[in-house]
N, C-alpha and C. Protein backbone atom coordinates (compact mmCIF):
# COMPACT_ATOMS: atom_id res chain seq x y z
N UNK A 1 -13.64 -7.87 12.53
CA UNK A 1 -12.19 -7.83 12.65
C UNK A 1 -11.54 -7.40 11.34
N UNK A 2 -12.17 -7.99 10.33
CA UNK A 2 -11.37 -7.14 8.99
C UNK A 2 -11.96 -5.84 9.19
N UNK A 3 -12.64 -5.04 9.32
CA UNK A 3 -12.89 -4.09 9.36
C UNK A 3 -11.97 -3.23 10.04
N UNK A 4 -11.43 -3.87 10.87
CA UNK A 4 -10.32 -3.14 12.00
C UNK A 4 -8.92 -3.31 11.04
N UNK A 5 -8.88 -4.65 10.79
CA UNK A 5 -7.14 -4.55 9.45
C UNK A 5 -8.01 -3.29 8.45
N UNK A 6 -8.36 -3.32 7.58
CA UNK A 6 -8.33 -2.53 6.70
C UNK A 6 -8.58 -0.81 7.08
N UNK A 7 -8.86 -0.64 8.44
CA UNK A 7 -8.71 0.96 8.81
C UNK A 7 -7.42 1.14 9.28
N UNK A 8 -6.59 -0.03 9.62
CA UNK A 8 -5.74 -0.01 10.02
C UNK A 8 -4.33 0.43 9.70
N UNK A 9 -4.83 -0.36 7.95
CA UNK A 9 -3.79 0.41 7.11
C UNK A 9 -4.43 1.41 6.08
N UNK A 10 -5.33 1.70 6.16
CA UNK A 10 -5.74 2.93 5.61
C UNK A 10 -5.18 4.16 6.55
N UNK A 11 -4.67 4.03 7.68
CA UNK A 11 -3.83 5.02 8.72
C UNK A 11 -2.32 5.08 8.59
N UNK A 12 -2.38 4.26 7.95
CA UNK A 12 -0.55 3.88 7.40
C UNK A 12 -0.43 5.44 6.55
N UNK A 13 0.49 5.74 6.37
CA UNK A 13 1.17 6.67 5.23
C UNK A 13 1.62 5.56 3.98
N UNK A 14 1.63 6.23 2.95
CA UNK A 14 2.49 5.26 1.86
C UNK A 14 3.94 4.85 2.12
N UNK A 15 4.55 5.64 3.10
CA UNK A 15 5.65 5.58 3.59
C UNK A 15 5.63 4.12 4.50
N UNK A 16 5.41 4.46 5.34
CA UNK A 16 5.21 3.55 6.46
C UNK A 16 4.32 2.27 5.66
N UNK A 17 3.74 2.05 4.70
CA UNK A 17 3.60 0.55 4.07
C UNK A 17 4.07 0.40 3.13
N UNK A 18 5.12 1.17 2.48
CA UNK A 18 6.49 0.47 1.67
C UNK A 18 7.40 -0.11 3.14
N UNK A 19 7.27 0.66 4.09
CA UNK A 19 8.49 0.01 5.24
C UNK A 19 8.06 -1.08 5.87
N UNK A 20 6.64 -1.34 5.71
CA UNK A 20 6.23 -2.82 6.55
C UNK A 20 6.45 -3.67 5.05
N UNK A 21 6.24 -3.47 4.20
CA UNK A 21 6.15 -4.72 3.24
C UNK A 21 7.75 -4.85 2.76
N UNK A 22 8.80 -3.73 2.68
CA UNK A 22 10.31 -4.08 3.53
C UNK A 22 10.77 -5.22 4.05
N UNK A 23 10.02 -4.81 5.18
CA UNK A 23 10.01 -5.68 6.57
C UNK A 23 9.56 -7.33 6.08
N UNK A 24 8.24 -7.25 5.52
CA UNK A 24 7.69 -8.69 4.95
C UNK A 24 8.90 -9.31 4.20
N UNK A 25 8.64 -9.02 3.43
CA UNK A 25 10.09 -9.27 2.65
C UNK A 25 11.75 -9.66 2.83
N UNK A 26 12.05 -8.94 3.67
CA UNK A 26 12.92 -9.36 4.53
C UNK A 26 12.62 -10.94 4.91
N UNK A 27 11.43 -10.76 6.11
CA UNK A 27 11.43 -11.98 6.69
C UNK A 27 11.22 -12.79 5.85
N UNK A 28 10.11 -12.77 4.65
CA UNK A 28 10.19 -14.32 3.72
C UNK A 28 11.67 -14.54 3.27
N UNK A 29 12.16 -13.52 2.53
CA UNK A 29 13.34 -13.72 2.12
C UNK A 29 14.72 -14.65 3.59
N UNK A 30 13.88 -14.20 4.33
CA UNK A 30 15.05 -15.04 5.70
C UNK A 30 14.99 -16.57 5.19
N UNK A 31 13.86 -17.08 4.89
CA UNK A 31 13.46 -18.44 4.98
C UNK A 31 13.84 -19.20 6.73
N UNK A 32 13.80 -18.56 7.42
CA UNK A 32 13.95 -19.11 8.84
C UNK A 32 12.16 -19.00 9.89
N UNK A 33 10.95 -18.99 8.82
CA UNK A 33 10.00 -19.05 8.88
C UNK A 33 8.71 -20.29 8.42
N UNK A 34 8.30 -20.59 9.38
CA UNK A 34 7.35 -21.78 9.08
C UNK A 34 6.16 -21.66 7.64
N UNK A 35 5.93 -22.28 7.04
CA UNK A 35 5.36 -22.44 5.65
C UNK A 35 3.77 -21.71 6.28
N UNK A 36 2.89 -21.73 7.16
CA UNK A 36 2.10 -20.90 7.99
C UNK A 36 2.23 -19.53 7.92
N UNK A 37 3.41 -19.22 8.85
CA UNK A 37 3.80 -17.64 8.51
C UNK A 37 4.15 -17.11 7.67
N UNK A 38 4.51 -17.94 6.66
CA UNK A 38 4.78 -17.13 5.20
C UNK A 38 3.35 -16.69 4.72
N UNK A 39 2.64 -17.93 4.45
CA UNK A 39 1.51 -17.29 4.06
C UNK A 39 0.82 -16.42 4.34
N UNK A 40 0.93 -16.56 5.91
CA UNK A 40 0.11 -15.64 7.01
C UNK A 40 0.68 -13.41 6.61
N UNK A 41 2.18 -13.85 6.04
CA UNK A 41 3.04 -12.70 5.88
C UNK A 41 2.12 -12.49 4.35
N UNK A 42 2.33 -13.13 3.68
CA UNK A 42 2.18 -12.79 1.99
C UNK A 42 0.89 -12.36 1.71
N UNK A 43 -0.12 -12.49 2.81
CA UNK A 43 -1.42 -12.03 2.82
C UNK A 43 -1.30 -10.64 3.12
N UNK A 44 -0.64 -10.59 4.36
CA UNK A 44 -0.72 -9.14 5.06
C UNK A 44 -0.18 -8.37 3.68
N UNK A 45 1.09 -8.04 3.12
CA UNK A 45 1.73 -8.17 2.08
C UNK A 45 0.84 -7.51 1.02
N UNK A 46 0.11 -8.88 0.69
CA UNK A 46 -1.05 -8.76 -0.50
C UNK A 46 -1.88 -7.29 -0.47
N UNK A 47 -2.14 -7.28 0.98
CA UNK A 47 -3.38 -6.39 1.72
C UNK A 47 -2.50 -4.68 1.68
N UNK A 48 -1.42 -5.17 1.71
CA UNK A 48 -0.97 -3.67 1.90
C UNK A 48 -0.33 -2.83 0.37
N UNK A 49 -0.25 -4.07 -0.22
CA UNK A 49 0.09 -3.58 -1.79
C UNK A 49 -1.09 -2.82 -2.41
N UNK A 50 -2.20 -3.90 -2.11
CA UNK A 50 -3.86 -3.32 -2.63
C UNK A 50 -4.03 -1.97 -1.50
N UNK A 51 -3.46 -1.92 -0.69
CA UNK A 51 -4.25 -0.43 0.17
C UNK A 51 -2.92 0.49 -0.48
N UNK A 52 -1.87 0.37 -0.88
CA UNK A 52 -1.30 1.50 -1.72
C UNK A 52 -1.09 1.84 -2.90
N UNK A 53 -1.71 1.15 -3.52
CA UNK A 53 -2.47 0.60 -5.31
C UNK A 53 -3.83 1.68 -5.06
N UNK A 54 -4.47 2.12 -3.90
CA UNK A 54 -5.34 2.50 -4.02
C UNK A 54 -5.15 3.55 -3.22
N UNK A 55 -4.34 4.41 -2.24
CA UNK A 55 -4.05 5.92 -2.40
C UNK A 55 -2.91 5.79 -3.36
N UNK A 56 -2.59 5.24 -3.92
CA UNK A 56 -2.13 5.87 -4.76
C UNK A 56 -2.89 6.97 -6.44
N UNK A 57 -3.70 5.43 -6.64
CA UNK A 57 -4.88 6.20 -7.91
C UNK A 57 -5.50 7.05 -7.12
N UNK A 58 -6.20 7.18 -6.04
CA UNK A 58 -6.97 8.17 -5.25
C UNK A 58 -5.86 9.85 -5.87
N UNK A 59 -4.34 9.45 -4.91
CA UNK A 59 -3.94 10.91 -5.45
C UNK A 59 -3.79 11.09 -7.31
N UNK A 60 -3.32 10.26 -7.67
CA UNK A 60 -3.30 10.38 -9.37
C UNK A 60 -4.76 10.92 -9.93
N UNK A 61 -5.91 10.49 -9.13
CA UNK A 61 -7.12 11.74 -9.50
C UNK A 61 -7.06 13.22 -8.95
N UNK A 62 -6.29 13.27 -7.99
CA UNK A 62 -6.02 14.86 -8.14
C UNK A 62 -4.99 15.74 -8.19
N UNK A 63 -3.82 15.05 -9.02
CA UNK A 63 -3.35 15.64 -9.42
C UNK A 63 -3.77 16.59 -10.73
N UNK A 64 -3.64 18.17 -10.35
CA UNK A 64 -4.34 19.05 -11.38
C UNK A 64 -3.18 19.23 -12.47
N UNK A 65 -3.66 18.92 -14.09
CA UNK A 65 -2.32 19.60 -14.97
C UNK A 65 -3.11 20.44 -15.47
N UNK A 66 -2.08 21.26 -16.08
CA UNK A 66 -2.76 22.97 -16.35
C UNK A 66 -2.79 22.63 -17.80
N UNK A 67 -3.65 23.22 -18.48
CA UNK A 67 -3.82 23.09 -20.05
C UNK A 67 -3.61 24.26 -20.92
N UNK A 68 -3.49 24.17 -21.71
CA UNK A 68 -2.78 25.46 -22.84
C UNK A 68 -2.97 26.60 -23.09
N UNK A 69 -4.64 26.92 -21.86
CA UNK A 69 -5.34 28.56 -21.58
C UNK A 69 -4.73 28.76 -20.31
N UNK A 70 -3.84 27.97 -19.20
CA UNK A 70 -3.08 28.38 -18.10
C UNK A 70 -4.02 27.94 -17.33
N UNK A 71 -5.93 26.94 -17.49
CA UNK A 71 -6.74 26.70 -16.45
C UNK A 71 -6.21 25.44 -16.07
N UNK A 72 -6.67 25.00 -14.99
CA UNK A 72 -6.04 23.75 -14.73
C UNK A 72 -7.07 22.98 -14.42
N UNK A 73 -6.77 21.75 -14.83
CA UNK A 73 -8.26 20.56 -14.86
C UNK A 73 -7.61 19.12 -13.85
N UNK A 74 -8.31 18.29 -13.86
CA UNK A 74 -7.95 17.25 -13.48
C UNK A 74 -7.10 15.79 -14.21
N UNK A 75 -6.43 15.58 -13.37
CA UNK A 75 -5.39 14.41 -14.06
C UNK A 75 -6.60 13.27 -14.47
């Protein structure tokens, strides 16, 4: 079953898991949520910060900058 969360948001866009952890946020911030579902939220949360912590460095390795002969290498 983790295997299924973590492909799950590896299908996310970076877009679409800044807008769910939004969303998280929101609801903790409601406080009209049981001390359970917070946690249950701050995990998911946790999980989606670390899956865009990590395309993120993924693209920061390829971004190419060009160097002072006009070749271009890796970030």
């Amino acid at each position: 079953m983790a295997n299924e969360k973590e492909t799950a948001q590896e299908e996310l866009t970076l877009e679409e898991s800044f807008d769910r952890l939004e969303q998280i946020l929101t609801t903790l911030e409601d406080g009209e949520i049981s001390l359970e579902d917070s946690f249950a939220l701050y995990q998911k949360g946790m999980a989606l910060v670390k899956s865009c912590n990590e395309k993120i460095d993924a693209v920061e390795k390829k971004i190419l900058i060009m160097n002072e002969d006009g070749g271009l290498h890796e970030f």
